[in-house]
N, C-alpha and C. Protein backbone atom coordinates (compact mmCIF):
# COMPACT_ATOMS: atom_id res chain seq x y z
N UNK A 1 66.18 92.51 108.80
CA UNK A 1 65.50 92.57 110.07
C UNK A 1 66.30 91.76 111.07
N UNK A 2 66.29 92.51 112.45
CA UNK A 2 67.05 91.68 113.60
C UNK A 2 66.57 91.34 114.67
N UNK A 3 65.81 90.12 114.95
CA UNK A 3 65.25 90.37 116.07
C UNK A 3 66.30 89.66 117.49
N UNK A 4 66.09 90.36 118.79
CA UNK A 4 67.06 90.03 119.30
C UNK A 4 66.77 89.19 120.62
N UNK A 5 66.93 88.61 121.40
CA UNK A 5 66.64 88.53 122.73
C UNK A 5 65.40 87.30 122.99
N UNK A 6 65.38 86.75 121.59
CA UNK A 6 64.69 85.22 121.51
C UNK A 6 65.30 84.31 121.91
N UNK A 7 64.47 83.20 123.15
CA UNK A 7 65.15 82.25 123.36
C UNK A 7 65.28 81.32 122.21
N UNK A 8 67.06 80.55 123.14
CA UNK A 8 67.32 79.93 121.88
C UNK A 8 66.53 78.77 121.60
N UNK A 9 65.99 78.50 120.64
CA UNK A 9 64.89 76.91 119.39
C UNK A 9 64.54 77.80 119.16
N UNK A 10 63.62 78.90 119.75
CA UNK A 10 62.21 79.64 118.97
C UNK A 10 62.32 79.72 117.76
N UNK A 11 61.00 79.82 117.33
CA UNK A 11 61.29 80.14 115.70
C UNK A 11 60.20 81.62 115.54
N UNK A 12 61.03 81.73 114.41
CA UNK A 12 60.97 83.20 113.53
C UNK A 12 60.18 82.61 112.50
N UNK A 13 58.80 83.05 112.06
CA UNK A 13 57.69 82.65 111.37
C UNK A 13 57.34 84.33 110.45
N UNK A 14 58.01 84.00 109.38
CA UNK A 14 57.25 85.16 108.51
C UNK A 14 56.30 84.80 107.28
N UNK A 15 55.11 85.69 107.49
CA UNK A 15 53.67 85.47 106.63
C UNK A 15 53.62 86.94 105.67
N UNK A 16 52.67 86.20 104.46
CA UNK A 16 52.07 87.42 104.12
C UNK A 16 50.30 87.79 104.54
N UNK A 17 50.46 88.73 104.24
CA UNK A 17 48.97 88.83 104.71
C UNK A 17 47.88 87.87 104.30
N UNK A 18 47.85 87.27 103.14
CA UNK A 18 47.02 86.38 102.93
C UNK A 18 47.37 84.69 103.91
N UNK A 19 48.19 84.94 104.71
CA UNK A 19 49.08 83.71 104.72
C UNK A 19 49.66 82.76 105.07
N UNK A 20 50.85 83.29 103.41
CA UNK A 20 51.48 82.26 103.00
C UNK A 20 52.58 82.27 104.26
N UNK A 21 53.29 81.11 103.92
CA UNK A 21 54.99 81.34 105.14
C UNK A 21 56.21 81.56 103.94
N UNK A 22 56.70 82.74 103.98
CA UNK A 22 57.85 83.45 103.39
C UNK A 22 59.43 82.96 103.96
N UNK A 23 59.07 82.94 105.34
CA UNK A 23 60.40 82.93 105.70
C UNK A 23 60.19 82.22 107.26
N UNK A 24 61.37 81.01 107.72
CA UNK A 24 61.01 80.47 108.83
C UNK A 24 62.47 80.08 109.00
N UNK A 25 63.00 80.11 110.49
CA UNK A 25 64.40 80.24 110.73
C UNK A 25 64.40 80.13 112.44
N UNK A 26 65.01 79.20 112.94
CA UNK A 26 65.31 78.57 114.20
C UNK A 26 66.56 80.05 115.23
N UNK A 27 65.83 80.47 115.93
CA UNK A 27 66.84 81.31 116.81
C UNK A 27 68.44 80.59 117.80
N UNK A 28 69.03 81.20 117.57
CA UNK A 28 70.37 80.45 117.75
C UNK A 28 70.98 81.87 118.96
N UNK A 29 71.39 81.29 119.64
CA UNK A 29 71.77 82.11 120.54
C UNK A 29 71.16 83.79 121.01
N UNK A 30 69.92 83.52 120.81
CA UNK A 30 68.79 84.73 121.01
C UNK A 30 68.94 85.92 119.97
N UNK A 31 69.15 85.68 118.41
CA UNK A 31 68.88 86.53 117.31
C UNK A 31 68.51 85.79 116.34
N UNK A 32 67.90 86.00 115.35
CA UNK A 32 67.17 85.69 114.16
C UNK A 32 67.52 87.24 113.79
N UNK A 33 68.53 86.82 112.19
CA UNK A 33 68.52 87.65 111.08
C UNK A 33 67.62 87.26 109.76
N UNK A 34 66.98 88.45 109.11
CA UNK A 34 66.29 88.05 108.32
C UNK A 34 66.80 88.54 107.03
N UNK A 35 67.44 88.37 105.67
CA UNK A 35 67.58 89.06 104.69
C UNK A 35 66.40 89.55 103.90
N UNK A 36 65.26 89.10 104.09
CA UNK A 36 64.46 89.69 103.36
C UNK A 36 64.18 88.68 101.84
N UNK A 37 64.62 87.61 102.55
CA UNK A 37 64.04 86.67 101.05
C UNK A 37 63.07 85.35 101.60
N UNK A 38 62.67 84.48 100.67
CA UNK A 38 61.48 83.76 100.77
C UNK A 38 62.21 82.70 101.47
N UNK A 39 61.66 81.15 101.70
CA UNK A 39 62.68 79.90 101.85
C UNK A 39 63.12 79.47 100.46
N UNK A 40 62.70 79.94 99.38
CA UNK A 40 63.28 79.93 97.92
C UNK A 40 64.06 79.92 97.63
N UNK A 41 64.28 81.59 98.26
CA UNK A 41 65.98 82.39 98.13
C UNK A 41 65.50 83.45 97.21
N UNK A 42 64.37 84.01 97.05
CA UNK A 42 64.17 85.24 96.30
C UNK A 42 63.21 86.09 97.19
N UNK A 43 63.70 87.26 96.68
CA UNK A 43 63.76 88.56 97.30
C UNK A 43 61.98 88.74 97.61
N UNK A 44 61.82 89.25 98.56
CA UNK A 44 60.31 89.27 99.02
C UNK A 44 59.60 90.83 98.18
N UNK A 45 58.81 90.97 98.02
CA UNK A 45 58.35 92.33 97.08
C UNK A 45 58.01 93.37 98.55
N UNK A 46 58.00 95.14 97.94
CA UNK A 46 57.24 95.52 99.41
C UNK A 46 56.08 94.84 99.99
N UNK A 47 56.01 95.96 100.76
CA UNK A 47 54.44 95.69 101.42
C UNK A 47 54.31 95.02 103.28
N UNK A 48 53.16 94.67 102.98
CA UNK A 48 53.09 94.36 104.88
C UNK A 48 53.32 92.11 104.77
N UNK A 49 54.03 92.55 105.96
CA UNK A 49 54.14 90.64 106.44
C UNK A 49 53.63 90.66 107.69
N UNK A 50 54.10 89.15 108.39
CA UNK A 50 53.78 89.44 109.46
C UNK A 50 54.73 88.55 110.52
N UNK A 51 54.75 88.92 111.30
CA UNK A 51 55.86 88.38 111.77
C UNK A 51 55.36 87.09 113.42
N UNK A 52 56.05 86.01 113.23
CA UNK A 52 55.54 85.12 114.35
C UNK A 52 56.81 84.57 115.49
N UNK A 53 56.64 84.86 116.53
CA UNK A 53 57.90 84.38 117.26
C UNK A 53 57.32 82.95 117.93
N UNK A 54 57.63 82.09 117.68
CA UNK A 54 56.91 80.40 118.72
C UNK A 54 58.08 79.66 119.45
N UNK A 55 57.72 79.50 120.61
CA UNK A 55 58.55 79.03 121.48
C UNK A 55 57.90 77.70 122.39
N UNK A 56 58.15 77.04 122.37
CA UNK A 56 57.45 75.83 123.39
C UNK A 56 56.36 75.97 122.71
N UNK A 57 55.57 75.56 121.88
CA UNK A 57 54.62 75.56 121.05
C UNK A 57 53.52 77.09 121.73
N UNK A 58 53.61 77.84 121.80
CA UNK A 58 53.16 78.76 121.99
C UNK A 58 53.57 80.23 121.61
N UNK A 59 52.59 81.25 120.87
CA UNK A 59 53.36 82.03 120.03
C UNK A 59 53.47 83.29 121.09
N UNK A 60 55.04 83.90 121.07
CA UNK A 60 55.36 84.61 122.26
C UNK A 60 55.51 86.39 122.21
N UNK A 61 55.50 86.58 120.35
CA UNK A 61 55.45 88.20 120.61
C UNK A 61 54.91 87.69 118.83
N UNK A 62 54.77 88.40 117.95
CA UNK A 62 54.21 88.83 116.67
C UNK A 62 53.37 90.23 116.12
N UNK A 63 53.51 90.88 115.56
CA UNK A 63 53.15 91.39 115.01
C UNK A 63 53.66 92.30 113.49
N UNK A 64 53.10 93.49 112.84
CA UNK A 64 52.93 93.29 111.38
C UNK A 64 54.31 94.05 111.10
N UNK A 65 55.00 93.65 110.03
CA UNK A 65 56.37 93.91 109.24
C UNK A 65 56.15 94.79 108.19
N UNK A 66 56.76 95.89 107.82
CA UNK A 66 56.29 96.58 106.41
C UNK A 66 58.06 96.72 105.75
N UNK A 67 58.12 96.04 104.54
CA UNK A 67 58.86 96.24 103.52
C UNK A 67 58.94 97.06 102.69
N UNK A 68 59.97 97.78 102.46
CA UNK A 68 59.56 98.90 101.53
C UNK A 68 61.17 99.14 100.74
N UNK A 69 60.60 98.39 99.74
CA UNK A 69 61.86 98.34 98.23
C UNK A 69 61.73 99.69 97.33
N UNK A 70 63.23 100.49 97.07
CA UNK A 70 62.71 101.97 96.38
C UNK A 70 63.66 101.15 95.12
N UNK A 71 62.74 101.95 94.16
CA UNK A 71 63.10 101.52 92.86
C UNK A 71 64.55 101.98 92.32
């Protein structure tokens, strides 16, 4: 996933639906790449996430992510 055109600190906040935080990563020159793994370092399963953009403590775009791993 690429998101583009984030100012730069914001952060990239990924959830699962119940959630948890999967994945969280500081925007650097207005992109956040995501590989698709946890802060672990392992691979996230399908399904829906969700995605959080926060900037100046206020959250500035978000909404839902769908993963989809073929066997």
């Amino acid at each position: 996933m690429k998101a583009m055109g984030i100012p730069a600190g914001a952060t990239l906040n990924i959830y699962t639906v119940s959630g948890e935080l999967v994945h969280k990563e500081t925007a650097q020159g207005g992109l956040v790449e995501w590989d698709g793994r946890t802060v672990e370092g392992k691979t996230v399963a399908s399904g829906t996430y969700y995605y959080v953009v926060r900037s100046g403590g206020q959250n500035i775009t978000a909404g839902p992510l769908v993963i989809w791993r073929s066997k």
